[in-house]
N, C-alpha and C. Protein backbone atom coordinates (compact mmCIF):
# COMPACT_ATOMS: atom_id res chain seq x y z
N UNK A 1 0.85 -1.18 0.00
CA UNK A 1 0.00 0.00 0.00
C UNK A 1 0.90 1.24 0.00
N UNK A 2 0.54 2.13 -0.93
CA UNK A 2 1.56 3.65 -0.78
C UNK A 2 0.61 4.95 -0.76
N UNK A 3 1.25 5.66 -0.18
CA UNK A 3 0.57 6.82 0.54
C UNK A 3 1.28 8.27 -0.26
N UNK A 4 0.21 9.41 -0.45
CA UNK A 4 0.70 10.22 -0.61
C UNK A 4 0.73 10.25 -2.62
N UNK A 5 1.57 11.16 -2.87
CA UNK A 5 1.15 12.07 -4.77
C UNK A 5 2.38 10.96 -5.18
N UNK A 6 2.24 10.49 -6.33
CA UNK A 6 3.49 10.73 -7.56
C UNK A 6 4.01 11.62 -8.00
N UNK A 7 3.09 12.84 -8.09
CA UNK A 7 3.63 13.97 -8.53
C UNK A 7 3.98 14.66 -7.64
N UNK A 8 5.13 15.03 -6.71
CA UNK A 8 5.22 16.31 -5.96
C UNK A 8 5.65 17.58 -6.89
N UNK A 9 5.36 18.12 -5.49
CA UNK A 9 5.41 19.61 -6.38
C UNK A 9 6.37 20.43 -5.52
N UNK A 10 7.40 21.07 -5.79
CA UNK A 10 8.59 21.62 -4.73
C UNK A 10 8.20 22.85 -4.68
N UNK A 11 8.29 23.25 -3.39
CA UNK A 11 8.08 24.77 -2.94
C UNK A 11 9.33 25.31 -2.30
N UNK A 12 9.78 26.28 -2.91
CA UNK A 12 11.20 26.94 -2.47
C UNK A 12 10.76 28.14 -1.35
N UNK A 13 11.45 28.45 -0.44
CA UNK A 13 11.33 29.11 0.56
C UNK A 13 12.37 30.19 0.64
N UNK A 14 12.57 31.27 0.29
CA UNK A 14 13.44 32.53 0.69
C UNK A 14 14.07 32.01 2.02
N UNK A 15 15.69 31.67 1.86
CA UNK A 15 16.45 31.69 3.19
C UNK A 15 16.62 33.00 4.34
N UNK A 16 16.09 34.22 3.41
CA UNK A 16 16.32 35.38 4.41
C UNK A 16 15.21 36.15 4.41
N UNK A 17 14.75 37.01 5.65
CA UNK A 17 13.45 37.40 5.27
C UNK A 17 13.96 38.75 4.87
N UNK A 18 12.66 39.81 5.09
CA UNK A 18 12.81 41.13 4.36
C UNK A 18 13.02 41.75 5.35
N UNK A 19 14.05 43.13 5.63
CA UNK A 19 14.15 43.93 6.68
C UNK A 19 13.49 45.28 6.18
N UNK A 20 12.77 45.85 6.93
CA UNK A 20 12.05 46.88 6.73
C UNK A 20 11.86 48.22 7.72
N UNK A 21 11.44 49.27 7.43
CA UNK A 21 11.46 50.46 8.91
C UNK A 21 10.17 50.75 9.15
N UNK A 22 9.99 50.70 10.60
CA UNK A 22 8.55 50.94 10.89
C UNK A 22 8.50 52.73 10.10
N UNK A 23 7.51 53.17 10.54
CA UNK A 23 7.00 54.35 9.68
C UNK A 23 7.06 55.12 10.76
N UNK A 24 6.46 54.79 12.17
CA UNK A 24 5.91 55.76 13.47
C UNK A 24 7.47 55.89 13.98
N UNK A 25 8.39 54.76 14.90
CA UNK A 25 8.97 55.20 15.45
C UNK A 25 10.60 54.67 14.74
N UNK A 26 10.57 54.23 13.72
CA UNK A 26 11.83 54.17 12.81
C UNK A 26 12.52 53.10 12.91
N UNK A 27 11.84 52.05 13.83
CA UNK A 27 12.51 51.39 14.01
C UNK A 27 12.53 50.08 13.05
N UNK A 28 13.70 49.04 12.82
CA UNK A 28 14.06 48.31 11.73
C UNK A 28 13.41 46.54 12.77
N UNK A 29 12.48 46.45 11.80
CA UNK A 29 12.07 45.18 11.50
C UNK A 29 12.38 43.56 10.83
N UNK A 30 12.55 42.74 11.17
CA UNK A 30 12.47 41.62 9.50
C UNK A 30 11.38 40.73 9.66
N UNK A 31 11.20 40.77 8.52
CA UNK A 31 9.92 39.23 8.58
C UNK A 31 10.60 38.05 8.51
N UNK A 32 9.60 37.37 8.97
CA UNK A 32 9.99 35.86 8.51
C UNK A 32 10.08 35.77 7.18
N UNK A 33 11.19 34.41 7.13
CA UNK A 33 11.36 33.94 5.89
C UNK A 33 10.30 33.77 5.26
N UNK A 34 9.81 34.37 3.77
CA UNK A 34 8.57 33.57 2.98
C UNK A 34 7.02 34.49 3.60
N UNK A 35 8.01 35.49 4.04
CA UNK A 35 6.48 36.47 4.82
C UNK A 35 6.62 37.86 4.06
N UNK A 36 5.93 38.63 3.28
CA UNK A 36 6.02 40.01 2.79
C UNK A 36 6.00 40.63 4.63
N UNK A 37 6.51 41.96 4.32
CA UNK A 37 6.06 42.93 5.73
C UNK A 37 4.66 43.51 5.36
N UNK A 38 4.48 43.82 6.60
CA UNK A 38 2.95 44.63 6.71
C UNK A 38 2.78 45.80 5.46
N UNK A 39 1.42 45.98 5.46
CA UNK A 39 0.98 47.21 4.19
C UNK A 39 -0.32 48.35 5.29
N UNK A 40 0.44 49.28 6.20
CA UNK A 40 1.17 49.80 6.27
C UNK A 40 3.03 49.28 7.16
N UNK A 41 4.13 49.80 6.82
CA UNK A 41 4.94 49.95 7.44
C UNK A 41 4.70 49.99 8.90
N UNK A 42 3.95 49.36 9.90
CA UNK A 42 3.91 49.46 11.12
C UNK A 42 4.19 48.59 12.49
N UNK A 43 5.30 48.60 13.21
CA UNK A 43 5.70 47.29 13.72
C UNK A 43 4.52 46.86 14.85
N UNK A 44 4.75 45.90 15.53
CA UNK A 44 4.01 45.48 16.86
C UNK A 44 3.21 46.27 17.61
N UNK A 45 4.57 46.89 18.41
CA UNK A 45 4.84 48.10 19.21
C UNK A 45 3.66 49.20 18.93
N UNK A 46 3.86 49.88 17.77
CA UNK A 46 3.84 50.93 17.31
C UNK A 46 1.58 50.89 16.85
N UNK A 47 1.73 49.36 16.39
CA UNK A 47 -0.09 49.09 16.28
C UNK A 47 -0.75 49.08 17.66
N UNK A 48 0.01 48.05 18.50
CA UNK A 48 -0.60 48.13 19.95
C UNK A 48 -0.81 49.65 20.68
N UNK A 49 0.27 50.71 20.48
CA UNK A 49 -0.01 51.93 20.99
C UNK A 49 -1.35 52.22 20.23
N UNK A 50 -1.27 52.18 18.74
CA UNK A 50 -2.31 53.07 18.13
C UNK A 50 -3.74 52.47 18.66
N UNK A 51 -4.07 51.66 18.70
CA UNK A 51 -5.30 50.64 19.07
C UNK A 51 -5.60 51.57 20.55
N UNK A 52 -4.76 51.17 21.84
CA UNK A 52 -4.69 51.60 23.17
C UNK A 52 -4.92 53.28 22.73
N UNK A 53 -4.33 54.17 22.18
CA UNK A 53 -5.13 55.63 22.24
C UNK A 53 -6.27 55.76 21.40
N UNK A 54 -6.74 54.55 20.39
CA UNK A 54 -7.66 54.90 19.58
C UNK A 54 -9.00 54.33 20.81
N UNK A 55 -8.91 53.71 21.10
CA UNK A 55 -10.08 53.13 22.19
C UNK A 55 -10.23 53.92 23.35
N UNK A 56 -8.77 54.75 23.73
CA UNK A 56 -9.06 55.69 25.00
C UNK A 56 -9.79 56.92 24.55
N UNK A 57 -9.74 57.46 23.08
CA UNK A 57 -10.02 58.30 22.79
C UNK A 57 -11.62 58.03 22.32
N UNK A 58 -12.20 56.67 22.05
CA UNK A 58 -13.77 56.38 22.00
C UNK A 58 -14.07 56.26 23.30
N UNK A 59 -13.23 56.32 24.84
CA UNK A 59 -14.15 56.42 25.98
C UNK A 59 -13.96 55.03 26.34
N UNK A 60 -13.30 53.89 26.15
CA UNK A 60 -13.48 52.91 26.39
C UNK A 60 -12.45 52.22 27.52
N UNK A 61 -12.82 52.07 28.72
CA UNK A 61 -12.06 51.99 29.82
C UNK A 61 -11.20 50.74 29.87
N UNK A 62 -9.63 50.39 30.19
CA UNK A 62 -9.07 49.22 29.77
C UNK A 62 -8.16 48.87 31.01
């Protein structure tokens, strides 16, 4: 009994990812291998602040 394609199909993977600059506080990023960066330029950091003053500024207690 055999398991699995005859045909495979090879998927190549970028050994290095992309380094990029956040936009807000300048700071230098990389993605993972085989990952585009974000659309906007915005790291972790920099979304979690915006979220936390965008909700303080709708009134919303946290």
């Amino acid at each position: 009994m055999t398991y699995g394609s005859k045909n495979l199909e090879y998927v190549t993977i970028p050994a290095a990812g992309v380094e990029w600059t956040c936009l807000v506080c300048e700071g230098i990023e990389e993605t993972a291998p085989g990952y585009e960066p974000p659309s906007p330029l915005l790291c972790p950091s920099c979304i979690r602040l915006a979220l936390v003053e965008s909700l303080r500024a709708l009134g919303v207690k946290l």
